[in-house]
C-alpha atoms as a PDB file:
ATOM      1  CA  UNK A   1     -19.030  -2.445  -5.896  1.00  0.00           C
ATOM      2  CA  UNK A   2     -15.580  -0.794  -6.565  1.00  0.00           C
ATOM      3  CA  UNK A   3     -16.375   1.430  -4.102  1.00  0.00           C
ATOM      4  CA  UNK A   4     -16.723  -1.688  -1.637  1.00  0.00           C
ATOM      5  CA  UNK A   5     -14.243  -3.599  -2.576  1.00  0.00           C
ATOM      6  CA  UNK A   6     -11.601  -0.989  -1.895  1.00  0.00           C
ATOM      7  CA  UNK A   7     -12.910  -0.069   1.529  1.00  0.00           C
ATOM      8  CA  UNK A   8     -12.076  -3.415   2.375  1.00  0.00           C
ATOM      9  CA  UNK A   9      -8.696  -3.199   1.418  1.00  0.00           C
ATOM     10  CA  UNK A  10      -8.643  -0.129   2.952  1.00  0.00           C
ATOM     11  CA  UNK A  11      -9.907  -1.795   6.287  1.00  0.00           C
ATOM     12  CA  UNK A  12      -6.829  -4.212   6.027  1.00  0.00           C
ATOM     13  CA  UNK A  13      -4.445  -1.386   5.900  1.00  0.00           C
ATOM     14  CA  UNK A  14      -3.362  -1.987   1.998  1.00  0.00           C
ATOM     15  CA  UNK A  15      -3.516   1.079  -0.405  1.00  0.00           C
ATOM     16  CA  UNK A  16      -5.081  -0.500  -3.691  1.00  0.00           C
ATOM     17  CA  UNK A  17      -4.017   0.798  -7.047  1.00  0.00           C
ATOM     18  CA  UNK A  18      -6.828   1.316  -9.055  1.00  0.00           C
ATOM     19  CA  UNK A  19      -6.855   2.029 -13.006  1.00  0.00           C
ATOM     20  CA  UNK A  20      -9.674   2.497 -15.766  1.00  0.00           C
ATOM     21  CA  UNK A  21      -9.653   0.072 -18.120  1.00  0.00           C
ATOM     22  CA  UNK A  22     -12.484   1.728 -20.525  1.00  0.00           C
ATOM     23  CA  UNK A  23     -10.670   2.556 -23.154  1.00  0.00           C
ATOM     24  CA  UNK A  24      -7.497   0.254 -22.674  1.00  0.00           C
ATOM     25  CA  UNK A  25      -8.327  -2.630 -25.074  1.00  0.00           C
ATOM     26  CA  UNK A  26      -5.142  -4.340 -24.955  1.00  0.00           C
ATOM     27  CA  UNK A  27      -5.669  -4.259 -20.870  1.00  0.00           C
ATOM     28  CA  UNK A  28      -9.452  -5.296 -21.872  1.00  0.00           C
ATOM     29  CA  UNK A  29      -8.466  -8.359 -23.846  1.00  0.00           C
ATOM     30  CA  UNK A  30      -6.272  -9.862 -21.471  1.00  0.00           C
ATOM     31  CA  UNK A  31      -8.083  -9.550 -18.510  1.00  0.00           C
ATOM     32  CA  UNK A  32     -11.142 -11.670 -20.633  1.00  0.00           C
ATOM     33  CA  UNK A  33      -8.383 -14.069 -21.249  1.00  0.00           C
ATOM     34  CA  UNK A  34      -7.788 -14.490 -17.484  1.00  0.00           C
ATOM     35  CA  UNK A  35     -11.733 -15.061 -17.483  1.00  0.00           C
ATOM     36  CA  UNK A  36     -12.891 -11.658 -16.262  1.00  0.00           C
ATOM     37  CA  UNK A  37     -15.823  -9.933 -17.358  1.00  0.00           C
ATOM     38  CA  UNK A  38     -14.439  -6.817 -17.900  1.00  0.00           C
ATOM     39  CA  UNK A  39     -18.030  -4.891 -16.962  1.00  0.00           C
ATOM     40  CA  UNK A  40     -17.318  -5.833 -13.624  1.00  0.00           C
ATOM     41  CA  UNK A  41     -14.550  -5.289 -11.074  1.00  0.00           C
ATOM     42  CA  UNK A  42     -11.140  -7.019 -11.926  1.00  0.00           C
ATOM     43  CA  UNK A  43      -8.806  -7.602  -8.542  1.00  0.00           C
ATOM     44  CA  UNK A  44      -5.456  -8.585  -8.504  1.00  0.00           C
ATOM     45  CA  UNK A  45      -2.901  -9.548  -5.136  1.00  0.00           C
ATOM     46  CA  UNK A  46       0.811  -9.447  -5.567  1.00  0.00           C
ATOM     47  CA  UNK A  47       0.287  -9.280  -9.433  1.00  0.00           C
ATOM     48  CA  UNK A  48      -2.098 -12.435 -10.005  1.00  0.00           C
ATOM     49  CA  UNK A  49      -5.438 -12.509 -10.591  1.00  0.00           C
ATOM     50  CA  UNK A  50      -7.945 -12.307  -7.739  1.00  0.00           C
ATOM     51  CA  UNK A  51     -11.157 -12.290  -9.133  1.00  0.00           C
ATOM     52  CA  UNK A  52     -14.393 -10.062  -9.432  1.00  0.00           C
ATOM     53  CA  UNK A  53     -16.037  -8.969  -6.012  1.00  0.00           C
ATOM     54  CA  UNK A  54     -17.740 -12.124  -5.602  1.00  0.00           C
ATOM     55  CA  UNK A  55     -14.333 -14.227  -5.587  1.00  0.00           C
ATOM     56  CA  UNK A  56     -13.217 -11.036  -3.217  1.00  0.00           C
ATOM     57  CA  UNK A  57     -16.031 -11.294  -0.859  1.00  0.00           C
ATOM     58  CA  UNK A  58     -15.709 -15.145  -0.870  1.00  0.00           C
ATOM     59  CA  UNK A  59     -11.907 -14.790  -0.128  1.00  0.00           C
ATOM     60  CA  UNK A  60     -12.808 -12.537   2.764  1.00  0.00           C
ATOM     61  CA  UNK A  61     -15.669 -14.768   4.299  1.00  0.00           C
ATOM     62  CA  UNK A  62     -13.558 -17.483   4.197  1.00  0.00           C
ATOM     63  CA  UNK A  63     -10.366 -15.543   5.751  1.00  0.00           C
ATOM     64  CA  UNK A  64      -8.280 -16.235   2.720  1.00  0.00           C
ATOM     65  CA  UNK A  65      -7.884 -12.552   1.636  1.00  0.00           C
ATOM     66  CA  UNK A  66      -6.161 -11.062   4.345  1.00  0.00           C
ATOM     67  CA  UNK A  67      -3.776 -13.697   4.347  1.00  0.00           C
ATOM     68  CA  UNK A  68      -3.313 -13.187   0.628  1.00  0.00           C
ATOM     69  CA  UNK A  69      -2.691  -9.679   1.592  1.00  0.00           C
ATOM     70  CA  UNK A  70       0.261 -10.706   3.731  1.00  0.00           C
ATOM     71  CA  UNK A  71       1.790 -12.966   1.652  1.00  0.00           C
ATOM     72  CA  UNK A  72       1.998 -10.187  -1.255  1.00  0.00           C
ATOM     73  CA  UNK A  73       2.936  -7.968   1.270  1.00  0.00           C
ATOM     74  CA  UNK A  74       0.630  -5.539   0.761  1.00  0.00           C
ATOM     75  CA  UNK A  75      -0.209  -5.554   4.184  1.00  0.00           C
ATOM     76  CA  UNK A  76       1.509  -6.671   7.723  1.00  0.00           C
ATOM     77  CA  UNK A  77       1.004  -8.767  10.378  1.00  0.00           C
END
């Protein structure tokens, strides 16, 4: 789903940054604290927490994503 998930914010015209977290356990406990399973894909916008790919998918359904986008100006108008 990475894969997927960064096509789409490749389709909005933002460049994600992506990072490993395998062997980062200081990076793995605090995204569990945030509520992520760290197994799965971890997204952040403008610095706060996004969600997995579900919450990303839901945020794009509902059009909320690419107005996130904006807002963290990863992205323009």
């Amino acid at each position: 789903m990475c894969h997927g998930i960064k096509a789409l914010f490749y389709y909005f015209g933002a460049s994600p940054a992506v990072y490993e977290v395998d062997n980062d356990v200081d990076l793995e406990f605090s995204l569990r604290r945030l509520g992520s399973n760290t197994a799965f894909l971890a997204v952040f916008v403008g610095g706060k927490y996004l969600g997995s790919t579900k919450e990303v998918i839901s945020h794009h359904i509902d059009g909320t994503l690419k107005r996130k986008l904006i807002e963290a100006k990863a992205i323009l108008l």
